[in-house]
C-alpha atoms as a PDB file:
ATOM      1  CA  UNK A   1     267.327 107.343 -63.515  1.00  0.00           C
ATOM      2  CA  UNK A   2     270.267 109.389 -65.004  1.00  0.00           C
ATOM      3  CA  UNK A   3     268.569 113.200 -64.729  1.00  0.00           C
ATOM      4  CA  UNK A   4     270.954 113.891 -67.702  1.00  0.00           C
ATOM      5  CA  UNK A   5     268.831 111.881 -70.072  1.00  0.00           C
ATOM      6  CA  UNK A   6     265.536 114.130 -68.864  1.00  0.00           C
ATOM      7  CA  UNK A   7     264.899 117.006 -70.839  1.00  0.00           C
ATOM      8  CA  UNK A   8     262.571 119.828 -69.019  1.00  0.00           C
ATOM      9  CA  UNK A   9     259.841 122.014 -71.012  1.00  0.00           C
ATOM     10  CA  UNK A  10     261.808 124.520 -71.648  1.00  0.00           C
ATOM     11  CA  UNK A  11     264.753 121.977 -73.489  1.00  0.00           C
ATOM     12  CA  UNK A  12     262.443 120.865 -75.222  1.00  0.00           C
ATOM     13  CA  UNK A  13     260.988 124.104 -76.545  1.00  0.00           C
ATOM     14  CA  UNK A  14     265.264 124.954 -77.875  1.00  0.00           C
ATOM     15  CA  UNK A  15     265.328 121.053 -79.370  1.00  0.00           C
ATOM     16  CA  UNK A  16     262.302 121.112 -81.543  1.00  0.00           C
ATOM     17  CA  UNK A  17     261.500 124.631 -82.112  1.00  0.00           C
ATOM     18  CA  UNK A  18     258.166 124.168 -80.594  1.00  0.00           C
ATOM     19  CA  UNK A  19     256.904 126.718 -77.487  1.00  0.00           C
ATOM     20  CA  UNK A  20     256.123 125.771 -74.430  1.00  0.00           C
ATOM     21  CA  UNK A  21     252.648 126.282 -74.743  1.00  0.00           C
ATOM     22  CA  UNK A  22     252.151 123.307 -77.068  1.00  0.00           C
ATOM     23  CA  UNK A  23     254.408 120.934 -75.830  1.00  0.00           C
ATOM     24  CA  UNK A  24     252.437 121.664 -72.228  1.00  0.00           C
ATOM     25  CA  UNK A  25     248.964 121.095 -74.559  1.00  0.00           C
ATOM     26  CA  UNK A  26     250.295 118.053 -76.407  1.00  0.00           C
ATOM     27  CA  UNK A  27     251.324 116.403 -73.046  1.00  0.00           C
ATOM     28  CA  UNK A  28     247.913 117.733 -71.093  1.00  0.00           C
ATOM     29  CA  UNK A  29     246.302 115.866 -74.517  1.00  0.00           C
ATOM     30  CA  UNK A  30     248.675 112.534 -74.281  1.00  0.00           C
ATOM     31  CA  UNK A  31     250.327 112.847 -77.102  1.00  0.00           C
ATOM     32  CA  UNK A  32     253.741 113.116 -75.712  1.00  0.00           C
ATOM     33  CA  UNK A  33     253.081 112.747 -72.092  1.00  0.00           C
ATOM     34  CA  UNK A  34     255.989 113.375 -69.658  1.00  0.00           C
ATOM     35  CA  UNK A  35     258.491 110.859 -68.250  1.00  0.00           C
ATOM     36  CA  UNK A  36     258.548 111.905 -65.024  1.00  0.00           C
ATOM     37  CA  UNK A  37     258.816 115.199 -62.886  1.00  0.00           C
ATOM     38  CA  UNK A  38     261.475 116.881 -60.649  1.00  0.00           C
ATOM     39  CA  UNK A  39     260.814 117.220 -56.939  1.00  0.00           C
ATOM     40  CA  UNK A  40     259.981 120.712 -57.560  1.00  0.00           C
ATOM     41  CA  UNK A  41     256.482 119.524 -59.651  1.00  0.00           C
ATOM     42  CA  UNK A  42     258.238 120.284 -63.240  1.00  0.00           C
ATOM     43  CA  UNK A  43     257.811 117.866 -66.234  1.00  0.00           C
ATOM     44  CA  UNK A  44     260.682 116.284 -67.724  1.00  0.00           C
ATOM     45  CA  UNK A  45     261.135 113.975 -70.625  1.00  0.00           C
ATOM     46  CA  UNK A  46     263.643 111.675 -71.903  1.00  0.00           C
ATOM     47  CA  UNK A  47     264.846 110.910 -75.263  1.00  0.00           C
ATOM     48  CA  UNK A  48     261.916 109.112 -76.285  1.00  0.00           C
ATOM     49  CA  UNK A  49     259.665 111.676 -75.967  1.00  0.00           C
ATOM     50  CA  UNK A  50     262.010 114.234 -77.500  1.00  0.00           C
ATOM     51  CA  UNK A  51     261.627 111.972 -80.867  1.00  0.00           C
ATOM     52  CA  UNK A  52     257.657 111.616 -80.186  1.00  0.00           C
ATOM     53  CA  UNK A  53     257.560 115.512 -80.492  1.00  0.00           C
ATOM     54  CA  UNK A  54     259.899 115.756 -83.453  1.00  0.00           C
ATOM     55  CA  UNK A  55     257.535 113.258 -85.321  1.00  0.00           C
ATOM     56  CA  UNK A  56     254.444 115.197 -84.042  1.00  0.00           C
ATOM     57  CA  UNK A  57     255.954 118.436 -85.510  1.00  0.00           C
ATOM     58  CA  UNK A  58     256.877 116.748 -88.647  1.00  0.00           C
ATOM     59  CA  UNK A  59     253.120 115.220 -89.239  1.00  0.00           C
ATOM     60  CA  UNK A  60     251.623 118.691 -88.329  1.00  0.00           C
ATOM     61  CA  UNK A  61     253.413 120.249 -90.827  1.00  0.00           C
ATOM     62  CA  UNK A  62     252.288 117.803 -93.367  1.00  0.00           C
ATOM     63  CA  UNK A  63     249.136 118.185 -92.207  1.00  0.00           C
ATOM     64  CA  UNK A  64     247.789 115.156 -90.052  1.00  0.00           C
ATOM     65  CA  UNK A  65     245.517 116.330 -87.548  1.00  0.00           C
ATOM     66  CA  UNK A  66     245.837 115.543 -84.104  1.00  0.00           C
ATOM     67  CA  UNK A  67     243.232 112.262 -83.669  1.00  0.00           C
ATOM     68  CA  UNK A  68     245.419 110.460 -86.314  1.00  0.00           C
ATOM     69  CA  UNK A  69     249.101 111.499 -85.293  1.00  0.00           C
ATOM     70  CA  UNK A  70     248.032 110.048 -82.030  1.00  0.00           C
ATOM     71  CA  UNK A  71     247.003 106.714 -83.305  1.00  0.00           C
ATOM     72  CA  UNK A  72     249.886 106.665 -85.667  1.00  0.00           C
ATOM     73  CA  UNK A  73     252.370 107.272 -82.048  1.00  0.00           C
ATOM     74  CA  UNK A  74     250.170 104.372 -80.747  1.00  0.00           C
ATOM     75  CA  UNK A  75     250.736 102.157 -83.532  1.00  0.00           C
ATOM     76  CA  UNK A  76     247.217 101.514 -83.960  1.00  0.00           C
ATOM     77  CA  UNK A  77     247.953 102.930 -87.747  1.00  0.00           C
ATOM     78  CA  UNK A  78     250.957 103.323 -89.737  1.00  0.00           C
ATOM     79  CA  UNK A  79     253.004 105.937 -90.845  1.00  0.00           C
ATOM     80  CA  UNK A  80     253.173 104.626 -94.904  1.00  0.00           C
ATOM     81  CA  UNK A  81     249.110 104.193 -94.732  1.00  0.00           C
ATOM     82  CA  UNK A  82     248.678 107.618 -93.027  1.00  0.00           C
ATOM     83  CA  UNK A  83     250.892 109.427 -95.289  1.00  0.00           C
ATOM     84  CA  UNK A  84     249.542 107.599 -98.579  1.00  0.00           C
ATOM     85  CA  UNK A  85     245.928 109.115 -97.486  1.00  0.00           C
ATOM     86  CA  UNK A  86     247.420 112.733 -96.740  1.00  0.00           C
ATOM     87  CA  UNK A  87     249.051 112.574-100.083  1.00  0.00           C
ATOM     88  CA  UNK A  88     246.481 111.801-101.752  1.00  0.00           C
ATOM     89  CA  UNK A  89     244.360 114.443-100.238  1.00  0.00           C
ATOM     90  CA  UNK A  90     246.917 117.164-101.223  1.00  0.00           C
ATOM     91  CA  UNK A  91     246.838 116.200-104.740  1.00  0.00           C
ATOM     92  CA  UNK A  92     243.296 117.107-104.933  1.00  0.00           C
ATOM     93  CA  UNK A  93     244.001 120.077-103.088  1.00  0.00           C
ATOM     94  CA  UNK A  94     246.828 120.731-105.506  1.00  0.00           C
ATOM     95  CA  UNK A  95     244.609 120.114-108.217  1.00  0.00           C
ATOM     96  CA  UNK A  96     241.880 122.653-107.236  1.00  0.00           C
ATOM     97  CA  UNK A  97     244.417 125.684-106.382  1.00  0.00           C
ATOM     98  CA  UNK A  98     246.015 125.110-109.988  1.00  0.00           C
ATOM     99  CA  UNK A  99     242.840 125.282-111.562  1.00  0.00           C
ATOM    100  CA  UNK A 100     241.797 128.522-109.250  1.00  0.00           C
ATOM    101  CA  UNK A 101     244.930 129.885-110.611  1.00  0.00           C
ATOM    102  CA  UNK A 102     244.089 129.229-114.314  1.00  0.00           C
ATOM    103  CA  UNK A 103     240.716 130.848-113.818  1.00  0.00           C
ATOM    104  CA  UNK A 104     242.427 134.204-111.988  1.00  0.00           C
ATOM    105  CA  UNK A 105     245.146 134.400-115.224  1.00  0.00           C
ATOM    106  CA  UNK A 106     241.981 134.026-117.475  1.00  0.00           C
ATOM    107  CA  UNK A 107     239.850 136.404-115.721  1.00  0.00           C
ATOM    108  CA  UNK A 108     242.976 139.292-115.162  1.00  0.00           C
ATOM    109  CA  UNK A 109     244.148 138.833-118.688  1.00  0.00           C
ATOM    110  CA  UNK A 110     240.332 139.301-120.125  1.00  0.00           C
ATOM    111  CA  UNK A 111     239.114 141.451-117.627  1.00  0.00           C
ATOM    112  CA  UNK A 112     236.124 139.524-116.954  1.00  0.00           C
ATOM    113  CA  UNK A 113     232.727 140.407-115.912  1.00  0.00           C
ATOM    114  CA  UNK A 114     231.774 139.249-112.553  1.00  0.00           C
ATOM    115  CA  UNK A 115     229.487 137.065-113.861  1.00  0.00           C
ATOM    116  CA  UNK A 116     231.429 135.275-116.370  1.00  0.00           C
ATOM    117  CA  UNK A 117     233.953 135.355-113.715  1.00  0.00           C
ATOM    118  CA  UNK A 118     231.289 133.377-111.847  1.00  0.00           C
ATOM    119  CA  UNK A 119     230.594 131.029-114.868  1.00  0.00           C
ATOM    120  CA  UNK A 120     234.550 129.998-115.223  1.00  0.00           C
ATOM    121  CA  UNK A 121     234.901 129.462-111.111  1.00  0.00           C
ATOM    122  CA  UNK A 122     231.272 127.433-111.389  1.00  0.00           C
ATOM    123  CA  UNK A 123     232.667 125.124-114.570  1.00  0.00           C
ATOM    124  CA  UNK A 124     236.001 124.929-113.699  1.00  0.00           C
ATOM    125  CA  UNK A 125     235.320 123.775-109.705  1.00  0.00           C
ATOM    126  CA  UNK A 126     233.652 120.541-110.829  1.00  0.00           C
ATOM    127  CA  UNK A 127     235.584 117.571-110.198  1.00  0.00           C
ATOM    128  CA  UNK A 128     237.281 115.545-112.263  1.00  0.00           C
ATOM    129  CA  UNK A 129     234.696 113.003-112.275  1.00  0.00           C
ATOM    130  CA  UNK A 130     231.675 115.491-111.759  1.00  0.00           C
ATOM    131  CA  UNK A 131     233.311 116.874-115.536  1.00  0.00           C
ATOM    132  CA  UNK A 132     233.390 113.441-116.965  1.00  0.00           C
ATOM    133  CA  UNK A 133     230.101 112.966-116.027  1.00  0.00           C
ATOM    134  CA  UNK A 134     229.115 116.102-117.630  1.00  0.00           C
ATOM    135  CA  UNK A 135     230.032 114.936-120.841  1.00  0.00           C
ATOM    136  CA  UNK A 136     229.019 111.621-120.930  1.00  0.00           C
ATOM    137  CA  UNK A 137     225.285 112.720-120.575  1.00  0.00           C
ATOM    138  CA  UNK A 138     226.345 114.921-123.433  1.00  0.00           C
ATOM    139  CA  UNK A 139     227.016 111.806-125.143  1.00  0.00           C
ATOM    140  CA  UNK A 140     223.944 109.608-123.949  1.00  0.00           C
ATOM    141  CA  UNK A 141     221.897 112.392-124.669  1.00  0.00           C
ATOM    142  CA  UNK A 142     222.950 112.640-127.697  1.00  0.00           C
ATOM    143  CA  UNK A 143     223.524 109.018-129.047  1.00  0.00           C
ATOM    144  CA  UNK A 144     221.751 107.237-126.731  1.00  0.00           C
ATOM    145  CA  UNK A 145     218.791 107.329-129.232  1.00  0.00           C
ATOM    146  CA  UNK A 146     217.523 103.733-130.663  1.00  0.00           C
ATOM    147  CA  UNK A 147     218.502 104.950-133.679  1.00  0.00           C
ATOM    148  CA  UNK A 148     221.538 106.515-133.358  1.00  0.00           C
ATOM    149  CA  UNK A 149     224.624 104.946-135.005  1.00  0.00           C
ATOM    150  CA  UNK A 150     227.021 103.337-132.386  1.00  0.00           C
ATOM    151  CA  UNK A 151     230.150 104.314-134.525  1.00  0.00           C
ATOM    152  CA  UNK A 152     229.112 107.998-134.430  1.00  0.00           C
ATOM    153  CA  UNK A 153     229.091 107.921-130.393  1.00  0.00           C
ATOM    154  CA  UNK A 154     232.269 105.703-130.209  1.00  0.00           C
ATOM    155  CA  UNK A 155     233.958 108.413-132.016  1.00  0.00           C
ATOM    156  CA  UNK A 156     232.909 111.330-130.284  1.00  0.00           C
ATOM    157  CA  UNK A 157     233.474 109.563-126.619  1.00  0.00           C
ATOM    158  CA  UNK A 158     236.760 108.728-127.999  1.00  0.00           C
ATOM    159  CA  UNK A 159     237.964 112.500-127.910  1.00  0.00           C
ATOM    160  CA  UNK A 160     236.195 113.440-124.975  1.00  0.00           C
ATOM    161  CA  UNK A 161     237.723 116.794-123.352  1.00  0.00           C
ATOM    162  CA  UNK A 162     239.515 116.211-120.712  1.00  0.00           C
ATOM    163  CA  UNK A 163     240.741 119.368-118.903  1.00  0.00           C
ATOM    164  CA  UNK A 164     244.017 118.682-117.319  1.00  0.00           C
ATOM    165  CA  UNK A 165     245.230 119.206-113.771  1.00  0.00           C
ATOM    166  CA  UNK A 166     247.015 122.636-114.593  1.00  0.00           C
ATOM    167  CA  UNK A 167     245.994 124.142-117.273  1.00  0.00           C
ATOM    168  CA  UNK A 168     246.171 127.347-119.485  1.00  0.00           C
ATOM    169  CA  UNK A 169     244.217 129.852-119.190  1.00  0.00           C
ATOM    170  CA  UNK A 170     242.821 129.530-122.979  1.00  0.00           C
ATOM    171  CA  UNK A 171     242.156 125.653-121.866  1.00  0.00           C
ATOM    172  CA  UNK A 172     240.101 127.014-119.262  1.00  0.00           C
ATOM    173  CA  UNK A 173     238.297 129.304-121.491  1.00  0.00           C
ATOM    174  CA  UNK A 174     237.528 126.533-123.833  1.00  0.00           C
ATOM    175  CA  UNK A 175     236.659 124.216-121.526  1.00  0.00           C
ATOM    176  CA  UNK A 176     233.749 126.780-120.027  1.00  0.00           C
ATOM    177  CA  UNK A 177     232.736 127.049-123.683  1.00  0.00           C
ATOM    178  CA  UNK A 178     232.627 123.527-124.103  1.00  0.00           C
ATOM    179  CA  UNK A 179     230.389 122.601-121.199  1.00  0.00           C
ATOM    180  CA  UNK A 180     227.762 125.603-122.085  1.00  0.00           C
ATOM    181  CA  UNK A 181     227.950 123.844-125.862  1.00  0.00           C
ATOM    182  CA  UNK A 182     226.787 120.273-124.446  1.00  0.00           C
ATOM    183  CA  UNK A 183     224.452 121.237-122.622  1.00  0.00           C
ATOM    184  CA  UNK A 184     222.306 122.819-125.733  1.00  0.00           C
ATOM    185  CA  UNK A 185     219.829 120.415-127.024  1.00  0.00           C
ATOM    186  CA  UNK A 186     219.891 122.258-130.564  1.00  0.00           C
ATOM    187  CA  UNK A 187     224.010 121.173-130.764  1.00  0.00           C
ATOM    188  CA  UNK A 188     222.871 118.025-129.830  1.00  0.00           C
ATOM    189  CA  UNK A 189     220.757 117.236-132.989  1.00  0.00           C
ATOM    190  CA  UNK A 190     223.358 118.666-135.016  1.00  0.00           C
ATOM    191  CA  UNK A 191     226.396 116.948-133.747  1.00  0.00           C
ATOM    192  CA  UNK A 192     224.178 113.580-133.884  1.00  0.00           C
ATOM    193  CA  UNK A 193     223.360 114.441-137.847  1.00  0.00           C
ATOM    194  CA  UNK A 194     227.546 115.409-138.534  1.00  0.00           C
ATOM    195  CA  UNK A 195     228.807 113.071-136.691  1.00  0.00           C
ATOM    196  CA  UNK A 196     227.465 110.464-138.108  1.00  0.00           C
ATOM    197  CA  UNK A 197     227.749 111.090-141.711  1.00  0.00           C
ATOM    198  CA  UNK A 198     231.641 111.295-140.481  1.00  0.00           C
ATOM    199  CA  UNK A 199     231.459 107.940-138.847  1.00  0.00           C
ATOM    200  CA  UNK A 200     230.048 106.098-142.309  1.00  0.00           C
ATOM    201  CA  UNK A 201     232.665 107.631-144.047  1.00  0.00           C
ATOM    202  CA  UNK A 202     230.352 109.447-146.453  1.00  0.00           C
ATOM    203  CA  UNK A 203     231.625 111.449-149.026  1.00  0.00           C
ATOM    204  CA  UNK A 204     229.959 114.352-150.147  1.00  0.00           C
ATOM    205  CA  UNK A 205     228.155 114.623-153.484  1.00  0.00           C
ATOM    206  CA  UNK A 206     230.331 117.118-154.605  1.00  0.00           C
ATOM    207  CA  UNK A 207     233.605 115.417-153.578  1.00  0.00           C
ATOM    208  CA  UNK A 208     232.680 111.230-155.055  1.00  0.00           C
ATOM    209  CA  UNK A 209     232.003 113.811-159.047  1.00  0.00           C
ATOM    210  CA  UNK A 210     234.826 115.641-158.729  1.00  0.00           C
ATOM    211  CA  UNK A 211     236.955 112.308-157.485  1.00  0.00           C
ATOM    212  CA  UNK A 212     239.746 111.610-154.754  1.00  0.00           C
ATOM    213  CA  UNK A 213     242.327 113.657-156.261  1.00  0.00           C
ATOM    214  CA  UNK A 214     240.685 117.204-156.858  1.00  0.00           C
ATOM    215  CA  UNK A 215     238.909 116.671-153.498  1.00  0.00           C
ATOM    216  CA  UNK A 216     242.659 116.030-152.062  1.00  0.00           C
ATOM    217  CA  UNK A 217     244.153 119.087-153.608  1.00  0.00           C
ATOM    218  CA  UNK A 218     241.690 121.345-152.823  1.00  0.00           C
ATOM    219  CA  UNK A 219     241.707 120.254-149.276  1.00  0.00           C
ATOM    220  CA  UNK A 220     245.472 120.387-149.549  1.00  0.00           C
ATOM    221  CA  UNK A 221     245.624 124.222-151.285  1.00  0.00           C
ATOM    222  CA  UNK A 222     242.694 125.324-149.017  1.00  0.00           C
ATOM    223  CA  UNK A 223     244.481 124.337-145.125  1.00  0.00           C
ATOM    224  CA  UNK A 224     248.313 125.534-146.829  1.00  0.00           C
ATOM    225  CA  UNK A 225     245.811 128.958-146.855  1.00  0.00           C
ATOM    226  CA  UNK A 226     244.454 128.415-143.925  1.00  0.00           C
ATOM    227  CA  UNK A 227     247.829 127.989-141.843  1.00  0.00           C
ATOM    228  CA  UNK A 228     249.152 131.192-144.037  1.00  0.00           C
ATOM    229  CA  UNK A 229     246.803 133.125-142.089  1.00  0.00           C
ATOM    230  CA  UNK A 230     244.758 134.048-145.379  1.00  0.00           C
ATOM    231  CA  UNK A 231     241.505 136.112-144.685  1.00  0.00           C
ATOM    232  CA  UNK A 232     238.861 133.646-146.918  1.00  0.00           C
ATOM    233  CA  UNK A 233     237.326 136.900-148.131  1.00  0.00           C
ATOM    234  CA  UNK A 234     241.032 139.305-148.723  1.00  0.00           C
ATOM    235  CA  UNK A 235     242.191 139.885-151.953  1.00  0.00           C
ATOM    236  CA  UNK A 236     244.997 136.958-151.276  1.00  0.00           C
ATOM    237  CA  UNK A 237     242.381 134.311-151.054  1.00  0.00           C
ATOM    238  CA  UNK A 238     241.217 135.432-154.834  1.00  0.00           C
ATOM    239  CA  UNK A 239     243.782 132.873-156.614  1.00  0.00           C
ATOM    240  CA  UNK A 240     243.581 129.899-154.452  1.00  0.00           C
ATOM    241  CA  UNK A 241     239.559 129.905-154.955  1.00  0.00           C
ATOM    242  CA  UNK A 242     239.918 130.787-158.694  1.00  0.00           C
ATOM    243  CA  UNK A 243     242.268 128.368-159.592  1.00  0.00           C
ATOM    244  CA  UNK A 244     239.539 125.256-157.731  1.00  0.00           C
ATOM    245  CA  UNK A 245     236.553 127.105-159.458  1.00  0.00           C
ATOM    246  CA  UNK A 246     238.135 126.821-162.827  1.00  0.00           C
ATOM    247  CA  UNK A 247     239.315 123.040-161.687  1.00  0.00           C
ATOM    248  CA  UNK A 248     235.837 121.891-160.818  1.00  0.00           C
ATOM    249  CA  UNK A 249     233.983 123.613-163.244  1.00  0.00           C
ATOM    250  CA  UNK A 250     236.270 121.668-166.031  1.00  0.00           C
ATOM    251  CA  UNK A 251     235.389 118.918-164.391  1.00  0.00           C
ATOM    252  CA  UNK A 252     231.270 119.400-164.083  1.00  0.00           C
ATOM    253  CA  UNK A 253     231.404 121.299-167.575  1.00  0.00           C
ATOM    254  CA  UNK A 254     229.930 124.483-165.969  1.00  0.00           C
ATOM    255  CA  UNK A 255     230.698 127.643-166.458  1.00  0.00           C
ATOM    256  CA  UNK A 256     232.878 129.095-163.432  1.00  0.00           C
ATOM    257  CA  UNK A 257     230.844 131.988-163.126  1.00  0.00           C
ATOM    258  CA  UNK A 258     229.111 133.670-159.814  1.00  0.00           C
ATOM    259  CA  UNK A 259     226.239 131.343-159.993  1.00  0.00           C
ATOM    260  CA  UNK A 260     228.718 128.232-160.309  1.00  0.00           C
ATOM    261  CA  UNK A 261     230.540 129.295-157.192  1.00  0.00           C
ATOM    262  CA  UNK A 262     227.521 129.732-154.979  1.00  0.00           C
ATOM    263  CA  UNK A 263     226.547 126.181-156.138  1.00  0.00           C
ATOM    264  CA  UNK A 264     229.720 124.698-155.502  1.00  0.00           C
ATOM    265  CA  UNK A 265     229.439 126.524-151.922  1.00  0.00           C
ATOM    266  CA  UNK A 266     225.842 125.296-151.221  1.00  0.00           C
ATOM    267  CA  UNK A 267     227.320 121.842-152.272  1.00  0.00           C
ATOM    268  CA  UNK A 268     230.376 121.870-149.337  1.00  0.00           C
ATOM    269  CA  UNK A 269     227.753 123.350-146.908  1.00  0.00           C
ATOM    270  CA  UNK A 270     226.407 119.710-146.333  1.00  0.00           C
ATOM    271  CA  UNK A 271     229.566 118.896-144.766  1.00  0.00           C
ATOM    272  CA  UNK A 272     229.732 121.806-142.692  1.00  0.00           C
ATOM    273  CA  UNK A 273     228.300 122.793-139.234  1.00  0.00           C
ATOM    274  CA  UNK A 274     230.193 125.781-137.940  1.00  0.00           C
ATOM    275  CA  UNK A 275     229.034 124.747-134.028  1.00  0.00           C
ATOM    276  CA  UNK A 276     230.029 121.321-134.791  1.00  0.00           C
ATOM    277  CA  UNK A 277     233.418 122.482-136.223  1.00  0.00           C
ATOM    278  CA  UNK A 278     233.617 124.612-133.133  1.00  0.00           C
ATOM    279  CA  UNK A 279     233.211 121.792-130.918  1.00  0.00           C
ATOM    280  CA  UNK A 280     236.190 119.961-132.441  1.00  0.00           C
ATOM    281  CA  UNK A 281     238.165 123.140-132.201  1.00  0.00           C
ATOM    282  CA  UNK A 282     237.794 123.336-128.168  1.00  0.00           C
ATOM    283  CA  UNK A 283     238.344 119.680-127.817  1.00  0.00           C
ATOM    284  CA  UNK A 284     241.065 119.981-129.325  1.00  0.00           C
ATOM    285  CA  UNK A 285     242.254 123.305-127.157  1.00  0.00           C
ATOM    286  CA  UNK A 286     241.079 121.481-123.746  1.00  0.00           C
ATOM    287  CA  UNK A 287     243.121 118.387-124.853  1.00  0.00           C
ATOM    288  CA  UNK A 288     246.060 120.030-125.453  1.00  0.00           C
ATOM    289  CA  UNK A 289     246.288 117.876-128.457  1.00  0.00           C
ATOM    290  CA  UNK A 290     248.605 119.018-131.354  1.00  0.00           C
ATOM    291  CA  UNK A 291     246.256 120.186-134.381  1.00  0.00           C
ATOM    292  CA  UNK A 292     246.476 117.511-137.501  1.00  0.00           C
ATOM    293  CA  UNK A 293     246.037 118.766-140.748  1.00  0.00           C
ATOM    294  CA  UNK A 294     244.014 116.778-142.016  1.00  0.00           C
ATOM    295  CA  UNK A 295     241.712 116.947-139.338  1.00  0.00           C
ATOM    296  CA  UNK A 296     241.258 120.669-139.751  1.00  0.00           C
ATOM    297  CA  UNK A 297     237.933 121.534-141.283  1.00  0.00           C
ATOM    298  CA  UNK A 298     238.570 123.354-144.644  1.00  0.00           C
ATOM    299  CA  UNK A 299     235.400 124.126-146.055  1.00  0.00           C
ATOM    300  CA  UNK A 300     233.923 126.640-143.960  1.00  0.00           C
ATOM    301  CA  UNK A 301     236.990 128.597-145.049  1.00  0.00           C
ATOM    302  CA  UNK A 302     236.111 127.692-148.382  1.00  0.00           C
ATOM    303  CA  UNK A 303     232.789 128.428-148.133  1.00  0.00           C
ATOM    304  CA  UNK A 304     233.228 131.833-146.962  1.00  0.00           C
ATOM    305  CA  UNK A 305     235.559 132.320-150.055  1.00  0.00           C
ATOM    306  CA  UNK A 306     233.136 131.329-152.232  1.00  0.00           C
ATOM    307  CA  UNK A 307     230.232 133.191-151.186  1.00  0.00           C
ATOM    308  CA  UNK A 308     232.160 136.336-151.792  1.00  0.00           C
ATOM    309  CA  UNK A 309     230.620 138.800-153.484  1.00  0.00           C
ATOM    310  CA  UNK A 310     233.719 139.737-155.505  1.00  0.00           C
ATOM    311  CA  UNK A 311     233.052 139.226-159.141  1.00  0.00           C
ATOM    312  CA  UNK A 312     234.451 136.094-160.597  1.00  0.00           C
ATOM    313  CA  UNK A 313     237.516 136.037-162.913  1.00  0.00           C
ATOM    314  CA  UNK A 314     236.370 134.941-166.527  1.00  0.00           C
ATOM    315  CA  UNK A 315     237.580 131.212-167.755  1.00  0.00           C
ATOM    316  CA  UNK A 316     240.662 130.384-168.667  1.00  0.00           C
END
């Protein structure tokens, strides 16, 4: 054999950056056994094995433990199956450190107790499916009554939260929220009683006297306040809620007094649920979905207005 086409130990350490001490273990283990040796007793290698090593060095950086790089070198597996597996592995990996990072922004931005810091690493550290899971016993437990109303559950498992791979820190915050809200059998009665009177489509009392198009505006007036940033109870709120007191009393011939304004508000509380409202709000926030309008619940905010204890302009 041509000894210029034998590379000793030491070559090889130069060639693939690798010391002497593992090439000597990775040929004592068979990975990349030697060629031959010199008279003196040393090891040398020939081309072959200088590629062998390269490859080894490449999989150990990627990962691959030992066992499998050998089989992969013995063709027993291949290289695309191998490296599917290890890339698939790292995306969970990846997964779990983005989420550890969320959770570190969340709890140095907040400066969070250690034991809510506990909470967030508990909640967040559930796997994707361990979360789905988590929320569709939510669901069961919630619908999965004989009488509960199919629609109702169909819509709610339709915008189940679904906390992405990397997300914000106030999507991590809303998820924990979320799955402590679920988990409450006292939500659960209410969300089955809200949602579904939303799933029949049921209008409030309130809303079918009054009629489509006073409901409409004061839904449209009420979320053009709401996405001005108006306080429900501040001195700007005063003319939106006058101006649908005075509307709606025309229309139910009362007199828009104080006592006609806390009916009108115990008449929109039938639609309301402030933990069911919240609900929608972090589902929305976990999501990442972009808020609709219409979608936004208005009457709490109205509510709140109306319930004021400022004194009532007189009729127009």
């Amino acid at each position: 054999m041509d000894v210029t086409t034998l590379y000793s130990i030491g070559e090889l350490s130069r060639r693939t950056g690798l010391s002497v001490r593992t090439i000597r273990f990775y040929s004592d283990s068979g990975v990349v056994a030697p060629t031959t040796r010199s008279p003196a007793g040393y090891r040398l290698y020939d081309l072959d094995a200088l590629l062998r090593l390269e490859l080894v060095r490449t999989l150990r950086e990627l990962g691959m433990d030992l066992p499998t790089i050998q089989r992969v070198l013995d063709r027993e597996l291949s290289l695309a199956e191998v490296a599917a597996a290890h890339a698939d592995a790292m995306d969970v990996q990846i997964r779990a450190l983005l989420l550890r990072r969320s959770v570190l922004r969340v709890v140095a931005g907040r400066g969070s107790s250690p034991e809510e810091t506990k909470l967030m690493h508990r909640l967040t550290q559930l796997s994707g499916e361990e979360r789905r899971r988590l929320i569709d016993d939510f669901v069961h437990g919630t619908f999965g009554t004989v009488d509960a109303d199919p629609t109702a559950m169909a819509m709610v498992r339709a915008a189940a939260p679904d906390l992405p791979d990397d997300p914000t820190g106030e999507q991590v915050t809303a998820w924990v929220e979320l799955a402590e809200l679920v988990g409450d059998e006292d939500f659960r009665t209410r969300m089955r009683r809200t949602a579904t009177r939303q799933a029949a489509g049921r209008a409030l009392g309130i809303e079918s006297e009054a009629g489509g198009e006073l409901t409409e505006f004061t839904r449209q007036k009420v979320a053009e306040a709401m996405e001005a940033g108006v306080d429900p109870l501040s001195d700007r709120a005063a003319p939106v809620v006058d101006d649908l007191v005075h509307r709606f009393a025309e229309v139910f011939a009362r007199t828009p007094d104080t006592e006609f304004r806390h009916w009108m508000a115990q008449e929109f509380e039938e639609a309301h649920d402030p933990l069911v409202d919240r609900y929608w709000r972090l589902v929305w926030i976990v999501n990442g979905w972009q808020v609709v309008p219409n979608l936004i619940p208005v009457y709490p905010w109205l509510i709140q207005a109306l319930r004021n204890d400022r004194t009532a302009q007189s009729p127009r």
